[in-house]
N, C-alpha and C. Protein backbone atom coordinates (compact mmCIF):
# COMPACT_ATOMS: atom_id res chain seq x y z
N UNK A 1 140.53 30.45 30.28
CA UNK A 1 140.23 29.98 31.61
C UNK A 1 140.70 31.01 32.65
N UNK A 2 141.69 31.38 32.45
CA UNK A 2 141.83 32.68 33.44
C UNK A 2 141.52 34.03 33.49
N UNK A 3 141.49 34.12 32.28
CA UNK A 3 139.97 35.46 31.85
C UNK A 3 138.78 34.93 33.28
N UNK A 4 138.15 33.74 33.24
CA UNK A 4 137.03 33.81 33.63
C UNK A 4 137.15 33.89 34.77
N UNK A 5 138.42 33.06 35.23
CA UNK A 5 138.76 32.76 36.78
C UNK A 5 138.83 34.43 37.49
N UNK A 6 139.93 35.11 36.44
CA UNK A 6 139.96 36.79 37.39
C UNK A 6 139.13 37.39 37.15
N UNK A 7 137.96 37.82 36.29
CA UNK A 7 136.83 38.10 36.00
C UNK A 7 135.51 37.64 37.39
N UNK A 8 135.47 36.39 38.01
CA UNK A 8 134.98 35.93 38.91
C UNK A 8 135.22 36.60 39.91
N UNK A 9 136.76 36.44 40.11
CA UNK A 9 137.71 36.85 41.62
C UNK A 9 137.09 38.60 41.73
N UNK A 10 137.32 39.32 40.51
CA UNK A 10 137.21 40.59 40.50
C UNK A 10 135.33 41.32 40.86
N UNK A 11 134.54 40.06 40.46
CA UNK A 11 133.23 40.37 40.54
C UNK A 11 132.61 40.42 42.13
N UNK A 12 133.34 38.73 42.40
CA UNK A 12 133.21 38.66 43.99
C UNK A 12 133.71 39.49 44.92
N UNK A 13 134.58 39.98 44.74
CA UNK A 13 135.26 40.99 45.12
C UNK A 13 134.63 42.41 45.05
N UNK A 14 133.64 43.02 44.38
CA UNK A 14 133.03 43.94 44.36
C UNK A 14 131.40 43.75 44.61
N UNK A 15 131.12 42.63 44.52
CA UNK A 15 129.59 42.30 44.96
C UNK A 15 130.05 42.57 47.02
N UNK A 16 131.26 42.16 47.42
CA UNK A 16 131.20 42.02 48.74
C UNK A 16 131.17 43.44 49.31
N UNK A 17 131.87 44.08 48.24
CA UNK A 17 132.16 45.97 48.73
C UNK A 17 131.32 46.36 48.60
N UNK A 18 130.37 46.18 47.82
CA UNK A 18 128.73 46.67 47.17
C UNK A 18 128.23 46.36 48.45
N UNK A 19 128.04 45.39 49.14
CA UNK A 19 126.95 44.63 49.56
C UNK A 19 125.61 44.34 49.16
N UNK A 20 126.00 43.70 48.15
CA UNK A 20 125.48 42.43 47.10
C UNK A 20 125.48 40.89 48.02
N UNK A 21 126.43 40.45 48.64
CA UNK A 21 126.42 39.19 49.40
C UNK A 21 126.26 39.86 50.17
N UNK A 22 124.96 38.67 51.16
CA UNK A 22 124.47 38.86 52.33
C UNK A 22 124.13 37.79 52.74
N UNK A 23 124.28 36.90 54.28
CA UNK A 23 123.97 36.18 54.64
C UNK A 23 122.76 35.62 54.17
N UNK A 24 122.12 36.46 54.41
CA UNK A 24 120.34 36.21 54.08
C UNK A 24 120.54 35.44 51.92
N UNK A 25 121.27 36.81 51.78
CA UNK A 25 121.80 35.52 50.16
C UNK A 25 122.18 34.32 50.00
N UNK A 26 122.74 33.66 51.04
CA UNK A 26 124.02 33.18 50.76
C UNK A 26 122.80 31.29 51.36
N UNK A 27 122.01 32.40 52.14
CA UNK A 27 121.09 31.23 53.04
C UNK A 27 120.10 30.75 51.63
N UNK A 28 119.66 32.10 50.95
CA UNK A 28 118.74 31.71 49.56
C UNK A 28 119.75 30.56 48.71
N UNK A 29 121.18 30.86 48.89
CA UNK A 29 121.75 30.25 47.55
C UNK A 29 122.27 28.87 47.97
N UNK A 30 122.03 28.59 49.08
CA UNK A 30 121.69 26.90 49.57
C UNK A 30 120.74 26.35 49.05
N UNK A 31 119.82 27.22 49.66
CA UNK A 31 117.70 26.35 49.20
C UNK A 31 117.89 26.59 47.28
N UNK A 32 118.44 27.05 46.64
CA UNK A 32 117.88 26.96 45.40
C UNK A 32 118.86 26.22 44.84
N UNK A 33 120.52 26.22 45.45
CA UNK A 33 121.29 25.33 44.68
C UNK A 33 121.31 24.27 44.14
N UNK A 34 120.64 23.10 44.90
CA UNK A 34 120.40 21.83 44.44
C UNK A 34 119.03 22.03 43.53
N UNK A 35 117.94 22.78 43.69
CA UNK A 35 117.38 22.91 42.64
C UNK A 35 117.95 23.10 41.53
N UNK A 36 118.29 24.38 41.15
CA UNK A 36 119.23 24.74 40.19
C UNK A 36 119.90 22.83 39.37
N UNK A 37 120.32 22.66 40.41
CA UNK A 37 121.49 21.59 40.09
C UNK A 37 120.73 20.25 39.40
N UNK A 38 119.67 20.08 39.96
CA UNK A 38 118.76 18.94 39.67
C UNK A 38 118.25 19.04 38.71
N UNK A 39 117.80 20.55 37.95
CA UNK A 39 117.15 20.68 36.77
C UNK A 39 118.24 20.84 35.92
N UNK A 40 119.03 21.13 35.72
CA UNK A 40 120.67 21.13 35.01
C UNK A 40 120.53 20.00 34.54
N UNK A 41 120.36 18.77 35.44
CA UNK A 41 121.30 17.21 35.43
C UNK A 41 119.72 16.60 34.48
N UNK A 42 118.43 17.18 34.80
CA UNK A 42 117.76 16.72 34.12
C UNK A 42 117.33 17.32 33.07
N UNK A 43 117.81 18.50 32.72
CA UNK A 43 117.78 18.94 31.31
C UNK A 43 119.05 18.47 30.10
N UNK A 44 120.10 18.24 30.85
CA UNK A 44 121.02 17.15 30.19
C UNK A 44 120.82 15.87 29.99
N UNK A 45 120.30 14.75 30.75
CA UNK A 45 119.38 13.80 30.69
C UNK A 45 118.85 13.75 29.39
N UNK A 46 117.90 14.80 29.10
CA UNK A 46 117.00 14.77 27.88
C UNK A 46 117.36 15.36 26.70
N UNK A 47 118.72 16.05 27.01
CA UNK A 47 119.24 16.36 26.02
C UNK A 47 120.06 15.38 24.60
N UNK A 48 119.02 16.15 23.70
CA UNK A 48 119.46 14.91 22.55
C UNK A 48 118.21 14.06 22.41
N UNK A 49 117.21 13.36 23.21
CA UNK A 49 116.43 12.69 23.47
C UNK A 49 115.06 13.63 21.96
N UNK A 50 114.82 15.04 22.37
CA UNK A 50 113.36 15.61 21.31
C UNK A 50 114.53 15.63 20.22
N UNK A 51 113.16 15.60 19.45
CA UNK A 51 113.82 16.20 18.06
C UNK A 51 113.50 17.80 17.90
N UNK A 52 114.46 18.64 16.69
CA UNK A 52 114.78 20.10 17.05
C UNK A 52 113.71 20.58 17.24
N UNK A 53 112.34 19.92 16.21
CA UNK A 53 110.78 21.13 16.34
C UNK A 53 110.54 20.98 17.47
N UNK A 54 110.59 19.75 18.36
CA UNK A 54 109.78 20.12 19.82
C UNK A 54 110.83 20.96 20.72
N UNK A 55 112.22 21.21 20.41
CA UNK A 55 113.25 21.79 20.92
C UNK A 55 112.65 23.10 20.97
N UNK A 56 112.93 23.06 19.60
CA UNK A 56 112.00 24.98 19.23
C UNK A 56 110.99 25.16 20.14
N UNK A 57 109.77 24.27 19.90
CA UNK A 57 108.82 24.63 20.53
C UNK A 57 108.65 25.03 22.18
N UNK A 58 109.59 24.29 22.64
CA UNK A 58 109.46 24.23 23.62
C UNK A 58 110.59 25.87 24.33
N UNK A 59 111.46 25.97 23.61
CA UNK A 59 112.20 27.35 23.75
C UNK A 59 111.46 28.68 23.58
N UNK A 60 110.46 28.41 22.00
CA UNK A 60 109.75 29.43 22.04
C UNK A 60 108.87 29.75 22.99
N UNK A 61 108.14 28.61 23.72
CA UNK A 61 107.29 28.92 25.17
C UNK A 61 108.02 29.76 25.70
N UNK A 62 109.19 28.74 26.37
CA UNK A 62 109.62 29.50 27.69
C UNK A 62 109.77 30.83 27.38
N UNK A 63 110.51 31.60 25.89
CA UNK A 63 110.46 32.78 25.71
C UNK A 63 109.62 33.69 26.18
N UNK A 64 107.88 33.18 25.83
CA UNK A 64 106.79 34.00 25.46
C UNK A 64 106.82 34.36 27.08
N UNK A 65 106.77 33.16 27.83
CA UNK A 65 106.35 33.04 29.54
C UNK A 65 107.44 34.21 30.09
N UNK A 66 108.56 34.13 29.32
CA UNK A 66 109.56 35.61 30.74
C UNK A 66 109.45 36.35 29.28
N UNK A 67 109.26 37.04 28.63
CA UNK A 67 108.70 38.22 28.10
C UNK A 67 107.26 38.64 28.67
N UNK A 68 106.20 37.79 28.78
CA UNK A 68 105.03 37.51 29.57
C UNK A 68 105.10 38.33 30.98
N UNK A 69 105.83 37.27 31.87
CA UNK A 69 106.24 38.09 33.35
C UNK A 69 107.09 38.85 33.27
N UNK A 70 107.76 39.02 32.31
CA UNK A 70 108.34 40.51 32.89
C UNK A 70 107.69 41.59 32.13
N UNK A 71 106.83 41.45 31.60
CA UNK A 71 105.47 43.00 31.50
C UNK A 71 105.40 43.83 32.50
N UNK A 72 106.00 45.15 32.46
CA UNK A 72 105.50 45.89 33.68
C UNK A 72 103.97 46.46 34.07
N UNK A 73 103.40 46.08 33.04
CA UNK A 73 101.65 45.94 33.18
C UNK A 73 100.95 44.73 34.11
N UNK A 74 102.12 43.72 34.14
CA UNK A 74 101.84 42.49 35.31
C UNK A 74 102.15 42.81 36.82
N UNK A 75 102.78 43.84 36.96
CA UNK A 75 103.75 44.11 37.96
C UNK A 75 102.96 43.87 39.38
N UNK A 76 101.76 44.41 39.41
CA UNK A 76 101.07 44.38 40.40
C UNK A 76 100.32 42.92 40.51
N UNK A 77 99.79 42.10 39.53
CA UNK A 77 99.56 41.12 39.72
C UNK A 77 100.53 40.00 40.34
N UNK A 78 101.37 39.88 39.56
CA UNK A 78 102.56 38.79 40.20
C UNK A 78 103.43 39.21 41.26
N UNK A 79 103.25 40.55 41.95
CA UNK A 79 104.62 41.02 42.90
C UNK A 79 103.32 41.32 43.93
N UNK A 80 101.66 41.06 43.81
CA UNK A 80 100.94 41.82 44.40
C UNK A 80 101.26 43.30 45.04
N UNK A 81 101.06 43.91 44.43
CA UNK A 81 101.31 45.05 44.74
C UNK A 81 100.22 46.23 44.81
């Protein structure tokens, strides 16, 4: 637990010297938090609920979909570019 805690302290601490945090971040990490948070609470919800093949199945999607978008042959389609 304190591995992670000074590990945190030490990250935040260099994202701020970087300038990595930025207001304009900090405004994104409001609007997506409760998203974030809502799909958490409802992926726990259902957790336990499939059985493992539709587990799989459903892991192996999401795999294919961000191997998928992150193709740098997509790059211009999805970032329009």
């Amino acid at each position: 637990m304190l591995f992670f805690g000074a590990s945190d302290f030490f990250s935040l601490v260099s994202y701020l010297l970087s300038g990595l945090i930025t207001a304009d971040a900090i405004k994104l990490s409001f609007l997506v938090g409760p998203v974030y948070g809502i799909g958490v609470w409802f992926g726990a919800s259902l957790f336990g609920k499939a059985s493992e093949a539709l587990f799989r199945s459903i892991c192996y999607a999401l795999i294919a979909a961000a191997v998928i978008v992150g193709l740098p042959a997509l790059d211009g389609v999805l970032r329009g570019r």
